[in-house]
Protein backbone atom coordinates (compact mmCIF):
# COMPACT_ATOMS: atom_id res chain seq x y z
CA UNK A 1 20.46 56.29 66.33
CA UNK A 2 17.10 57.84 67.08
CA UNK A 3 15.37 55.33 64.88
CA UNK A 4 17.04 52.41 66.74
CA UNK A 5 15.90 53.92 70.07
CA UNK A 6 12.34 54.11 68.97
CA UNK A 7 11.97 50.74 67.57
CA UNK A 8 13.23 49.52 70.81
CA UNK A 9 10.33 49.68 73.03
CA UNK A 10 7.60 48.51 70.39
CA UNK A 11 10.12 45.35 70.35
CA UNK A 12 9.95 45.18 73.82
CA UNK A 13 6.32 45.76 73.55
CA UNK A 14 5.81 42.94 70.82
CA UNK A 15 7.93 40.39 72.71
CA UNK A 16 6.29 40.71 76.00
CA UNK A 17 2.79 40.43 74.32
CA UNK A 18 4.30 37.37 72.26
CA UNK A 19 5.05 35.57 76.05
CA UNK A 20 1.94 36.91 76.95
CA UNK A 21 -0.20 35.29 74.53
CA UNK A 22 1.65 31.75 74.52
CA UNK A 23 1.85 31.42 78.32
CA UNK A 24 -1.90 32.29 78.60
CA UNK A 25 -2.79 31.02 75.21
CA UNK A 26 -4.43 27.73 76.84
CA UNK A 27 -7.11 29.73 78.47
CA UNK A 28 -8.47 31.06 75.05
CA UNK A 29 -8.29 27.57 73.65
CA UNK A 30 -10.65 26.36 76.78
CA UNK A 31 -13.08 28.77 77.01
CA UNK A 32 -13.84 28.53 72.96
CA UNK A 33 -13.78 24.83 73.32
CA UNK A 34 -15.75 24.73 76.19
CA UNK A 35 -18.07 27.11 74.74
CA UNK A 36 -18.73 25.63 71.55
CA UNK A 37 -19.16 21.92 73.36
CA UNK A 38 -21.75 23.68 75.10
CA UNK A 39 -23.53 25.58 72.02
CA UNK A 40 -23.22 22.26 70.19
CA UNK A 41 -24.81 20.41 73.11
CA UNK A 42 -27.64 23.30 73.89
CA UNK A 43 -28.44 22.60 70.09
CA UNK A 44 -28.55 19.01 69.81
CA UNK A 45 -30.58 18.63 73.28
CA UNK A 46 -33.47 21.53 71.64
CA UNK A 47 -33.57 19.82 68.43
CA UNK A 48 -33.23 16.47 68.89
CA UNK A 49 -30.94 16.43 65.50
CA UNK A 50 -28.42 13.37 66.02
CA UNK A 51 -25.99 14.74 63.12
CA UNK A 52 -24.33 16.95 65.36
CA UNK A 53 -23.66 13.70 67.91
CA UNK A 54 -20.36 13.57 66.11
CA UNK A 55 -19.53 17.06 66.79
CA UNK A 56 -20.58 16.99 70.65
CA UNK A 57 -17.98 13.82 70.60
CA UNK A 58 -15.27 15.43 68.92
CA UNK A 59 -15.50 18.77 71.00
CA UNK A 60 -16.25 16.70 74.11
CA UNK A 61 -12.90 14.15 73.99
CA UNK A 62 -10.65 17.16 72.30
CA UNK A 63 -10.79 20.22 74.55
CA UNK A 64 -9.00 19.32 77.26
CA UNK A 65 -6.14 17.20 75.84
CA UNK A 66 -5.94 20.07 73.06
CA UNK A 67 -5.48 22.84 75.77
CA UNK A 68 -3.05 20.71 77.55
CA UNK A 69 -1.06 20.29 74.67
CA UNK A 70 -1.17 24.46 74.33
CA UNK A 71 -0.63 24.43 77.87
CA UNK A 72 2.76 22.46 77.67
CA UNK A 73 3.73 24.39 74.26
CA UNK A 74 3.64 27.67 76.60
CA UNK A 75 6.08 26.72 79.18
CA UNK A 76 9.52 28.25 79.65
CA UNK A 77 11.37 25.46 77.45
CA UNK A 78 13.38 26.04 74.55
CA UNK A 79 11.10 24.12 71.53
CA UNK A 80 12.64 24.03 68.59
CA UNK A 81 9.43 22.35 67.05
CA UNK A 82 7.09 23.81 64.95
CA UNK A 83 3.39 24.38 65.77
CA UNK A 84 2.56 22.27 62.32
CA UNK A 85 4.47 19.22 63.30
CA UNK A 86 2.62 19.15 66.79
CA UNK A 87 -0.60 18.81 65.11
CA UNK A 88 0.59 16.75 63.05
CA UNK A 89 1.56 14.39 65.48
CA UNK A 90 -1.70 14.46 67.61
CA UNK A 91 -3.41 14.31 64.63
CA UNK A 92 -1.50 11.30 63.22
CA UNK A 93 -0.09 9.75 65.52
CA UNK A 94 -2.96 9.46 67.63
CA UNK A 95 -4.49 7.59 64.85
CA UNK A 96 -1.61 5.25 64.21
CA UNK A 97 -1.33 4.90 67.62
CA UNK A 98 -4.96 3.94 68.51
CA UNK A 99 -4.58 1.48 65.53
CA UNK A 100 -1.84 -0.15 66.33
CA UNK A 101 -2.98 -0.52 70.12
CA UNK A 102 -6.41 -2.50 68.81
CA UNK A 103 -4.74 -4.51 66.40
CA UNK A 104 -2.22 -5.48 69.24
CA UNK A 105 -4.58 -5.76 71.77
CA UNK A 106 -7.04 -7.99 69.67
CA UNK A 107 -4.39 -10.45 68.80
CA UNK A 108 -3.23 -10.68 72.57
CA UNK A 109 -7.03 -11.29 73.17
CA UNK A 110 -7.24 -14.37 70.86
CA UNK A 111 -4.12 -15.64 72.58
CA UNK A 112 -5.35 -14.88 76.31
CA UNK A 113 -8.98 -15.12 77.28
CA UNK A 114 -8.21 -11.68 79.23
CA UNK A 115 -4.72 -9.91 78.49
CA UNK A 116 -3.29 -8.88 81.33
CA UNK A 117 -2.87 -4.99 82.29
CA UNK A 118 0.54 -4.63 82.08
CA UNK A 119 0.42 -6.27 78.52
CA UNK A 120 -2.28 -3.55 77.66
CA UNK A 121 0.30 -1.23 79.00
CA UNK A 122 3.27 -2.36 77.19
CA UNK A 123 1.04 -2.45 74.14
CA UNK A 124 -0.51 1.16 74.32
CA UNK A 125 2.57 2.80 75.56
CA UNK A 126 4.57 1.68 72.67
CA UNK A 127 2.10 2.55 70.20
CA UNK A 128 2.31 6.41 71.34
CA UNK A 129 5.54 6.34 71.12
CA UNK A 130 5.50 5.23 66.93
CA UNK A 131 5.48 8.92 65.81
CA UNK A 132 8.01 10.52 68.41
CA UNK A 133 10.29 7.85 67.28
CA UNK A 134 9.75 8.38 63.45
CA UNK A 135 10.26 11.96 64.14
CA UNK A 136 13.49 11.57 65.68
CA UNK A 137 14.93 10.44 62.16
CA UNK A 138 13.95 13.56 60.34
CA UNK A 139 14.50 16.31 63.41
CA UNK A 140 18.18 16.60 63.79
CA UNK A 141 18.74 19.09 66.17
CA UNK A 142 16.92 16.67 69.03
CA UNK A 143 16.23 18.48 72.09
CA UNK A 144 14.77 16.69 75.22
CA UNK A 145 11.86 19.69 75.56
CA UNK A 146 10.83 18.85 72.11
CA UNK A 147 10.71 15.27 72.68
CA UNK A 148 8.21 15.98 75.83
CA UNK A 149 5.93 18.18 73.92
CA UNK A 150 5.91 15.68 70.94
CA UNK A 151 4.97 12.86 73.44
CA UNK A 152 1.75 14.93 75.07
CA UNK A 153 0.98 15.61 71.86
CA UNK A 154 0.90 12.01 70.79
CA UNK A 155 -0.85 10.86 74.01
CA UNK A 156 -3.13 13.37 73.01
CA UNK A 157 -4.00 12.47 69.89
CA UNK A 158 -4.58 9.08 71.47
CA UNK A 159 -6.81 10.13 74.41
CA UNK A 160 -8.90 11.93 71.87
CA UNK A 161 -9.76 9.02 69.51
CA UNK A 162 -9.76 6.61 72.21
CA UNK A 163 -12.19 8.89 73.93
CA UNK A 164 -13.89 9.30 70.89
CA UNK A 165 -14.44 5.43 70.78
CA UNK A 166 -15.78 4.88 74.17
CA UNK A 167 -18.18 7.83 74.01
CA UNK A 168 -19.43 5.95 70.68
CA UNK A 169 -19.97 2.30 72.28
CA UNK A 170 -21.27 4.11 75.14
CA UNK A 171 -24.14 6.15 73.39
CA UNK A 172 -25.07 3.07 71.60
CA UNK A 173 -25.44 0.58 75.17
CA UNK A 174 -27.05 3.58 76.92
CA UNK A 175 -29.69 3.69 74.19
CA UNK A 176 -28.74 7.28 73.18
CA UNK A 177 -28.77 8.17 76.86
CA UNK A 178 -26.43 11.85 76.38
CA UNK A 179 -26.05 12.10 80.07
CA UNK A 180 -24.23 9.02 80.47
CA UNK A 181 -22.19 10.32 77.12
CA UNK A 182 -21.47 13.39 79.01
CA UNK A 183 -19.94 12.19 82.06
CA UNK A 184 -17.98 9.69 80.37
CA UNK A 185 -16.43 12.39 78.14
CA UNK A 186 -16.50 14.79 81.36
CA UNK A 187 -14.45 11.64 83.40
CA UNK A 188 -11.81 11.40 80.39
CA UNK A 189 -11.19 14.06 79.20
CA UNK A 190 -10.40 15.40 83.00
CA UNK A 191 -8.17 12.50 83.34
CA UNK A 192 -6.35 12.28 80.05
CA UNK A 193 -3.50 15.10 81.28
CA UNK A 194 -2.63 12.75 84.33
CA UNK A 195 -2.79 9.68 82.18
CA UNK A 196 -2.10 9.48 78.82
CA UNK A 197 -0.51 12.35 77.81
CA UNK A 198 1.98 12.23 80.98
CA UNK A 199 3.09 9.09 80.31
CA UNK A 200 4.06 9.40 76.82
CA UNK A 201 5.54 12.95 77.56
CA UNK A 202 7.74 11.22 79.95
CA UNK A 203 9.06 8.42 77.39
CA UNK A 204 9.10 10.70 74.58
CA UNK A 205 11.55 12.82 76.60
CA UNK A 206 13.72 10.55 77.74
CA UNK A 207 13.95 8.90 74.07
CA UNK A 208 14.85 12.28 72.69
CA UNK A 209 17.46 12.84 75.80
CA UNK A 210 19.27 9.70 74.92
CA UNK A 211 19.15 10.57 71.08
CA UNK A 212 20.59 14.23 72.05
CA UNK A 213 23.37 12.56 73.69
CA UNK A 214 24.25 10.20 71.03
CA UNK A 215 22.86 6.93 73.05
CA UNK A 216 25.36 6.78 75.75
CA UNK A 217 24.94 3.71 78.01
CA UNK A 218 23.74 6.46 80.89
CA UNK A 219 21.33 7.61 78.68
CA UNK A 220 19.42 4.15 76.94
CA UNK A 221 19.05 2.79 80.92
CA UNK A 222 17.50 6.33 81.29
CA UNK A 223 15.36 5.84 78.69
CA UNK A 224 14.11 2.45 79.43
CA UNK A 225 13.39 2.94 83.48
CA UNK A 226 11.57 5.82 82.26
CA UNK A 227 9.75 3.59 80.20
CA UNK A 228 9.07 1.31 82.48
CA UNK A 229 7.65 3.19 84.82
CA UNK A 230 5.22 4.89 82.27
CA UNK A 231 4.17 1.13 81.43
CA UNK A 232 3.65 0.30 85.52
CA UNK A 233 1.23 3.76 86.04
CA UNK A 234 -0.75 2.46 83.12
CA UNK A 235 -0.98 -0.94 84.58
CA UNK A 236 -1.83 0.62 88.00
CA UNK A 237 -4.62 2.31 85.96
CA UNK A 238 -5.95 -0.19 84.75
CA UNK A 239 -6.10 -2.30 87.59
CA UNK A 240 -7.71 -0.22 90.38
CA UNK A 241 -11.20 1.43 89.77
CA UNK A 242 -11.64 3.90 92.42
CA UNK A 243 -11.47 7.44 92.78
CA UNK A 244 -8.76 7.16 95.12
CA UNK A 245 -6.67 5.37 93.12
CA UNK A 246 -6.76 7.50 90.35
CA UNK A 247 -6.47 10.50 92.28
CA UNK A 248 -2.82 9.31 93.52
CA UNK A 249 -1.82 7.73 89.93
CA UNK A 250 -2.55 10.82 88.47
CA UNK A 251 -1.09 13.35 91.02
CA UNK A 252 2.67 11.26 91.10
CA UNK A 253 2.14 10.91 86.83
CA UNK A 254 1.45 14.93 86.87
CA UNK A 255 4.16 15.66 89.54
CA UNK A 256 6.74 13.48 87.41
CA UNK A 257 5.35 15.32 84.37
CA UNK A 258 5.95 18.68 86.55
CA UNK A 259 9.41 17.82 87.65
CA UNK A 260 10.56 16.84 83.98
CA UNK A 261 9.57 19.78 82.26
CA UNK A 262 11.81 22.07 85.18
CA UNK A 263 14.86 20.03 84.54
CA UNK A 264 14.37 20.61 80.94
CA UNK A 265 13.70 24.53 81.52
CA UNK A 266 17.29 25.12 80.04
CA UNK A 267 18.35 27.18 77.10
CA UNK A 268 19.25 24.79 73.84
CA UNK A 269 22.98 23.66 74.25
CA UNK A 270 22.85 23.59 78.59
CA UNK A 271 21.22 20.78 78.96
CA UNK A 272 23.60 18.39 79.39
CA UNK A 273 23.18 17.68 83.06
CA UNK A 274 18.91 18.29 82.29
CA UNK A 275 19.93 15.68 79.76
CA UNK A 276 21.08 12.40 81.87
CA UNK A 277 18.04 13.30 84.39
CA UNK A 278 15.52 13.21 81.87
C-alpha cells in the first residue's frame, strides 16, 4: 500500500511534465530552428562560402511548417499515430507530392498555354493527399484526429520542398542576391500554416472521418465539399496577389483549421457526431 501511494505522485509528476513538454514542445523546435537559420546565415554572409546555401534553404523553408506540424501533434486530440509515421509522411509524401504536382502541372501546361488556377488547385491538392490515402490502407484503427495531423504533415512536407524550389530559382534570377532569398523564404514559410498545410489537414480529415465511419453516403459528400473547398482557397490563392487577400484566405483557412481540430477534441470511440462534421 505505501509503495503504491508513493509512486503516485511521481506519476502524476511524470504525466503532467509529459503534457507539458508536448503542448509547449513547438516553442523549443522554433527557437533551435530559428537559431540555427540564423548561425547558418551569420556564417555564410562572413564567409562568403556558398556550400552552406543549401543549408540556409533547408532551415529557411522547414522551421515553420516543422513547428506547425509539432504544434498540431500537441493539441488535446486523441492521435493514435506514431511520431515515425509523421515524419515519414512529411518527409515522403512531400516529395511524392511535389512530384506528382510538376509532372501534372507540366502536362496541363503543354495542353493549355496557361492552366488555369483552379486546375493547379485540383492538381496540388490531390497530390498531398497520395500519402494520407495510402496510409489509410495500412492504419486500421482510422481516427479523424489522425487523419488531420497526417494531412499538415503532408502539406508540410510539400510547402518545404516547394519552398525549397522557389528559394533555388530565386537565388539564381537574383544573381545570388540572399536578401531577396530571405524574404521569399521569410513570405512562405509565414504563410505555409494558412495555406498548405490547412488545406490538406482539412481533406485529410474528412477522408479519414468517412473511412472511420465505413463510407456512409453522409460521410463521402462530407468528404468531397470538404474537398472542394480546400481546392477553391487554393484557387483564391492563386488568383489574387495582395496582402489583403491573403490575409483573409489565410485567416478563414486557419479558422476552419481551428474549428476542425475542436470538433475532433474527443476521446477515441466519441466521435461519432465529431465524425459527420468533420
Amino acid at each position: 500500500m505505501s509503495v503504491s501511494i508513493a509512486r503516485e505522485p511521481a506519476r502524476t509528476a511524470d504525466s503532467r511534465l509529459t503534457r507539458a513538454v508536448r503542448h509547449w514542445g513547438w516553442l523549443a523546435v522554433l527557437a533551435v530552428g530559428l537559431l540555427l537559420f540564423w548561425l547558418i546565415h551569420s556564417t555564410l554572409i562572413s564567409t562568403g562560402n556558398p556550400n552552406l546555401v543549401p543549408a540556409l534553404i533547408f532551415f529557411g523553408a522547414a522551421v515553420v511548417p516543422t513547428t506547425f506540424v509539432v504544434f498540431v501533434s500537441g493539441r488535446r486530440l486523441d492521435f493514435g499515430v506514431s511520431f515515425p509515421l509523421v515524419a515519414t509522411t512529411a518527409l515522403v509524401g512531400g516529395a511524392i507530392g511535389v512530384t506528382t504536382a510538376g509532372f501534372l502541372e507540366y502536362r496541363t501546361l503543354r495542353l493549355m498555354d496557361v492552366p488555369p488556377t483552379v486546375a493547379v488547385g485540383v492538381i496540388e491538392e490531390a497530390a498531398k493527399l497520395i500519402m494520407p490515402v495510402l496510409l489509410l490502407f495500412f492504419v486500421r484503427d482510422r481516427h479523424p484526429g489522425d487523419g488531420l495531423l497526417i494531412g499538415v504533415a503532408s502539406g508540410a512536407g510539400f510547402a518545404v520542398f516547394e519552398t525549397m524550389g522557389y528559394a533555388f530559382v530565386e537565388l539564381i534570377q537574383s544573381n545570388g542576391d540572399l536578401t531577396a532569398v530571405d524574404d521569399l523564404l521569410v513570405l512562405r514559410g509565414l504563410l505555409s500554416p494558412a495555406a498548405h498545410m490547412a488545406w490538406t489537414g482539412l481533406t485529410a480529415a474528412a477522408l479519414w472521418s468517412a473511412a472511420s465511419r465505413h463510407w456512409s453516403r453522409r460521410s463521402v459528400l462530407t468528404s468531397v465539399l470538404v474537398c472542394v473547398v480546400a481546392v477553391g482557397l487554393h484557387a483564391a490563392w492563386d488568383s489574387f496577389d495582395s496582402d489583403t487577400s491573403y490575409t483573409v484566405l489565410a485567416i478563414i483557412s486557419l479558422s476552419l483549421l481551428i474549428v476542425t481540430t475542436r470538433l475532433l477534441g474527443r476521446p477515441r470511440g466519441t466521435h461519432t457526431g465529431v465524425a459527420q462534421a468533420a
